[in-house]
C-alpha atoms as a PDB file:
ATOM      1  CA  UNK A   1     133.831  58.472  96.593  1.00  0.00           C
ATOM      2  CA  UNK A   2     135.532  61.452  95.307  1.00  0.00           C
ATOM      3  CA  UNK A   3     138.055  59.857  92.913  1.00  0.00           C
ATOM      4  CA  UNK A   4     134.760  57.728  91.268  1.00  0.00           C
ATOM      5  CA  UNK A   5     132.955  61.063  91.175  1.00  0.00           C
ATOM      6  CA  UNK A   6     136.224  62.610  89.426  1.00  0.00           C
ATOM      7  CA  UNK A   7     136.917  59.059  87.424  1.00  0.00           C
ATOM      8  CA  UNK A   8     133.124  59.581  85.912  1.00  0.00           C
ATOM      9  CA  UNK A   9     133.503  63.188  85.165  1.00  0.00           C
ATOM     10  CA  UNK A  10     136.619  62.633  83.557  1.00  0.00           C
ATOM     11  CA  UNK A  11     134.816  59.618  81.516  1.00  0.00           C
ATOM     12  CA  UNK A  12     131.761  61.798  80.700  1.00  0.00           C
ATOM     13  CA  UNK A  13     134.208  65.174  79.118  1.00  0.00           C
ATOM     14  CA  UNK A  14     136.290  62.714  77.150  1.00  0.00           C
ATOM     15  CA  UNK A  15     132.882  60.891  75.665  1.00  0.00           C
ATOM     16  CA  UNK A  16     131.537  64.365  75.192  1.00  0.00           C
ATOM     17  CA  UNK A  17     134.908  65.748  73.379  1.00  0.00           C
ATOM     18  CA  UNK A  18     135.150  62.573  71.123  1.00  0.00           C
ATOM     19  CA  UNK A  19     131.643  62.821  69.608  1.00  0.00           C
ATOM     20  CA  UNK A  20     131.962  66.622  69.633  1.00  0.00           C
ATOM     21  CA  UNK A  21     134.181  66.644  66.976  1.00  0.00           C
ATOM     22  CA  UNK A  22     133.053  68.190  63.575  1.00  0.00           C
ATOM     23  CA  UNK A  23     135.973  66.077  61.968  1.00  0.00           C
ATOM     24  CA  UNK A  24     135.966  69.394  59.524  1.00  0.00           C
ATOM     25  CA  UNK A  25     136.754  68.304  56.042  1.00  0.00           C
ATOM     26  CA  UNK A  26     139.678  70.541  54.326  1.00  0.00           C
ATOM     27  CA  UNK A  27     138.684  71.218  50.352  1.00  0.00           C
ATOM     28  CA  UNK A  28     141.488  70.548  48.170  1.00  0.00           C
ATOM     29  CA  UNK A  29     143.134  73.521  46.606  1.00  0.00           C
ATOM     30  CA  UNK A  30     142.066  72.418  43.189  1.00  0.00           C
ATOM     31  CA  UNK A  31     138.560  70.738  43.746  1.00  0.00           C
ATOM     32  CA  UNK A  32     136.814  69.594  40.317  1.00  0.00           C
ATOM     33  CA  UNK A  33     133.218  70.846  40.289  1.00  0.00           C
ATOM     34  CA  UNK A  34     130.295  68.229  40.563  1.00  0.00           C
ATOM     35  CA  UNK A  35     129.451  68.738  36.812  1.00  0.00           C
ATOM     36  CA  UNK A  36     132.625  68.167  35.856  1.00  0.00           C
ATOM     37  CA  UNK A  37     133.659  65.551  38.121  1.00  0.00           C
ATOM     38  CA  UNK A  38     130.952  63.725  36.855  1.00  0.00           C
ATOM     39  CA  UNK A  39     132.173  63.831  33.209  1.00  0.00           C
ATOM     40  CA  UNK A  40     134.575  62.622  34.146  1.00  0.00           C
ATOM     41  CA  UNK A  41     133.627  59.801  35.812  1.00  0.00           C
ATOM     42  CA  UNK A  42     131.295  59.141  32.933  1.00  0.00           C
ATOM     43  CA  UNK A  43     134.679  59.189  30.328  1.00  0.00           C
ATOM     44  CA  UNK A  44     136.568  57.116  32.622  1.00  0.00           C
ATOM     45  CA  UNK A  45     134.035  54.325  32.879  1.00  0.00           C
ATOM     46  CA  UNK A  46     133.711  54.305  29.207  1.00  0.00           C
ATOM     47  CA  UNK A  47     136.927  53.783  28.658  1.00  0.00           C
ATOM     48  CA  UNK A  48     137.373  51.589  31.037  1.00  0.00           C
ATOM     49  CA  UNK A  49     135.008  49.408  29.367  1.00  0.00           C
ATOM     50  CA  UNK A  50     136.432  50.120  26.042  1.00  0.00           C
ATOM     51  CA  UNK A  51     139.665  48.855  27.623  1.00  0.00           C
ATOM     52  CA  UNK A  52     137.941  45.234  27.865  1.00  0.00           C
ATOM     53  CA  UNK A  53     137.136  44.318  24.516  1.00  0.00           C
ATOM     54  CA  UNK A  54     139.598  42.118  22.684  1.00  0.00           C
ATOM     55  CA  UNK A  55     140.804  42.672  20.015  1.00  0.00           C
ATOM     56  CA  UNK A  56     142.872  45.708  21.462  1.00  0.00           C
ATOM     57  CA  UNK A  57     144.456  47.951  20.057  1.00  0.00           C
ATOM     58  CA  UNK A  58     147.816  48.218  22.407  1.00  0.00           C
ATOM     59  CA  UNK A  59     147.798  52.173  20.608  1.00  0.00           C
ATOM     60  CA  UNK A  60     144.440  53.122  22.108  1.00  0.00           C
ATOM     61  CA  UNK A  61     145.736  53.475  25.871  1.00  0.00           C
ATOM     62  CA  UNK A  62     148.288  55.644  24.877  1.00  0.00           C
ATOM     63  CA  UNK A  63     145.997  57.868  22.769  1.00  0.00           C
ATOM     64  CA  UNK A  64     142.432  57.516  24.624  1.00  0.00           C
ATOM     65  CA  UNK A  65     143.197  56.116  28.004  1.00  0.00           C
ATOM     66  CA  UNK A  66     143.686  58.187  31.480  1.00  0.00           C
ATOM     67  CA  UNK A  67     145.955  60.299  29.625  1.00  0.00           C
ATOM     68  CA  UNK A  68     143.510  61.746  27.240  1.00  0.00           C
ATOM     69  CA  UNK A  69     141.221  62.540  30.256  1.00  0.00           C
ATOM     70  CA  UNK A  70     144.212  64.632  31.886  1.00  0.00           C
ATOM     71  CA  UNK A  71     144.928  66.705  28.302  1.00  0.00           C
ATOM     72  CA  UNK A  72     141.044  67.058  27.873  1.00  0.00           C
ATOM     73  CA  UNK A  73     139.724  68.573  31.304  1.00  0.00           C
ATOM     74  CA  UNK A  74     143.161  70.076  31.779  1.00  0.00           C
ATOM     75  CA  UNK A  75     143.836  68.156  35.593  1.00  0.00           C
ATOM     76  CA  UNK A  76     146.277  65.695  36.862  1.00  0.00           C
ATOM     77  CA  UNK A  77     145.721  62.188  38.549  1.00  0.00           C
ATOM     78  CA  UNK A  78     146.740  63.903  42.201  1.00  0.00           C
ATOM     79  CA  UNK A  79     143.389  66.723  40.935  1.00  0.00           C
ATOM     80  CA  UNK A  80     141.454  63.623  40.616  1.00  0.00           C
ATOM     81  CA  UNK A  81     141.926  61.460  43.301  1.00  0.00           C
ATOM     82  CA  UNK A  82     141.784  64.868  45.699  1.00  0.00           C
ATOM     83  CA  UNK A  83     138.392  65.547  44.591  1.00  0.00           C
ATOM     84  CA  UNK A  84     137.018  61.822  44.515  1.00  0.00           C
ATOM     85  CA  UNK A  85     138.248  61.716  48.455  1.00  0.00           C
ATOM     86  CA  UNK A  86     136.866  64.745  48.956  1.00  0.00           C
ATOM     87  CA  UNK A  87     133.394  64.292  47.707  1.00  0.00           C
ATOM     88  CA  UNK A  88     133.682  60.439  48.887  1.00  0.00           C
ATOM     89  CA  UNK A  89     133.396  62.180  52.220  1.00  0.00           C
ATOM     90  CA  UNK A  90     129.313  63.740  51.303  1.00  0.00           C
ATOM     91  CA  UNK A  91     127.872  60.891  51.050  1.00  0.00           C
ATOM     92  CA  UNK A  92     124.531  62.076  49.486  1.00  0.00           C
ATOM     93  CA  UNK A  93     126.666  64.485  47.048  1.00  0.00           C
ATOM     94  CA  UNK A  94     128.959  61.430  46.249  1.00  0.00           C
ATOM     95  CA  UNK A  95     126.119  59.013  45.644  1.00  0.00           C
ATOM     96  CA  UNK A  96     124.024  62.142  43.131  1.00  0.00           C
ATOM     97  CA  UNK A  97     127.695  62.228  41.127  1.00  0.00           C
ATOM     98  CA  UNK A  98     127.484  58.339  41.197  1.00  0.00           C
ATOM     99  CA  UNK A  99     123.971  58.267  40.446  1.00  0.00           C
ATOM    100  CA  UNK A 100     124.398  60.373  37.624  1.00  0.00           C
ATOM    101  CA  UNK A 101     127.368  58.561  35.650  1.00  0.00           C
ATOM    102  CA  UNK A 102     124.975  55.130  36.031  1.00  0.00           C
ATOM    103  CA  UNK A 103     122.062  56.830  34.674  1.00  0.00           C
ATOM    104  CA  UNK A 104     124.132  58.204  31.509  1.00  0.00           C
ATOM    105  CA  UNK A 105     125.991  55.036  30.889  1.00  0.00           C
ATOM    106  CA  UNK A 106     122.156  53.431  30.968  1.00  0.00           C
ATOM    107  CA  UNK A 107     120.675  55.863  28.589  1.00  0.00           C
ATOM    108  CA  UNK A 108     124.373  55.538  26.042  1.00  0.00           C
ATOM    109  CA  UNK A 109     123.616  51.807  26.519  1.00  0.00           C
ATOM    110  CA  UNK A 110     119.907  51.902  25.305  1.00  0.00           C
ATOM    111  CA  UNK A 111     120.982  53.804  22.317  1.00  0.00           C
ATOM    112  CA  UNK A 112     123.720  51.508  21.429  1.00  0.00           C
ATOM    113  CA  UNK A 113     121.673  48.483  21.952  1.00  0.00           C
ATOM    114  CA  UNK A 114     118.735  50.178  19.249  1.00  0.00           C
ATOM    115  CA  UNK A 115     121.225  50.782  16.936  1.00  0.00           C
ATOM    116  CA  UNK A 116     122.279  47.480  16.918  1.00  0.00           C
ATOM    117  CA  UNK A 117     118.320  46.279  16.556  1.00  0.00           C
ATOM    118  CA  UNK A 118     118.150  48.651  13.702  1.00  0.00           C
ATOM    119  CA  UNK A 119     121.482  47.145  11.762  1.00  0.00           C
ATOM    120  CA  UNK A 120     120.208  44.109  12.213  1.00  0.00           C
ATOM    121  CA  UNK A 121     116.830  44.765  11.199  1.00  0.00           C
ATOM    122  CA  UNK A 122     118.326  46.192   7.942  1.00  0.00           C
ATOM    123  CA  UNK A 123     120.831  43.794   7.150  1.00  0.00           C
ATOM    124  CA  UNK A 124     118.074  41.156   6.527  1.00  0.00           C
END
């Protein structure tokens, strides 16, 4: 009787321990801000779909891809993918930075596509 009223209290601290754990996060030395990260992310994903279109231009990578992103903000790709692991970790701040890049690439979109309504409009 003693050793299954040790074996459970044994069981019980271990279960307690585990799901005590804070699982702190460390910040990275050189964390990109929220405003900026989402820039970023906003560039990134416009390039990205620049990228896609053919014809391509096999210059433009070279001048405008990931590389022009690292000479503009002034960070490097380890910077980067610090931060994105970092704030991939806050869900709710991760999703608001998300949230944010979708909305601007919506609103860029609707411009685009009402300029394109308007060319067409005038080129009749």
């Amino acid at each position: 009787m003693r050793v299954l009223n040790l074996l459970v209290l044994l069981s019980l601290t271990a279960l307690f321990q585990s799901c005590s754990s804070t699982g702190s996060v460390e910040v990275p030395e050189n964390l990109i801000d929220e405003n900026l990260m989402e820039n970023i992310l906003y560039e990134l994903s416009i390039l990205d779909a620049m990228s896609s279109f053919t014809p391509r231009n096999p210059d433009f990578e070279k001048i405008y891809g990931k590389p022009y992103i690292f000479l503009k903000y002034k960070i490097d790709s380890l910077q980067l993918a610090e931060s994105d692991n970092y704030y991939a970790k806050f869900p709710r701040v991760y999703h608001k930075i998300y949230s944010n890049v979708l909305a601007r690439m919506n609103k860029t979109k609707d411009s685009l596509d009402l300029l394109g309504k308007e060319q067409k409009k005038n080129q009749k």
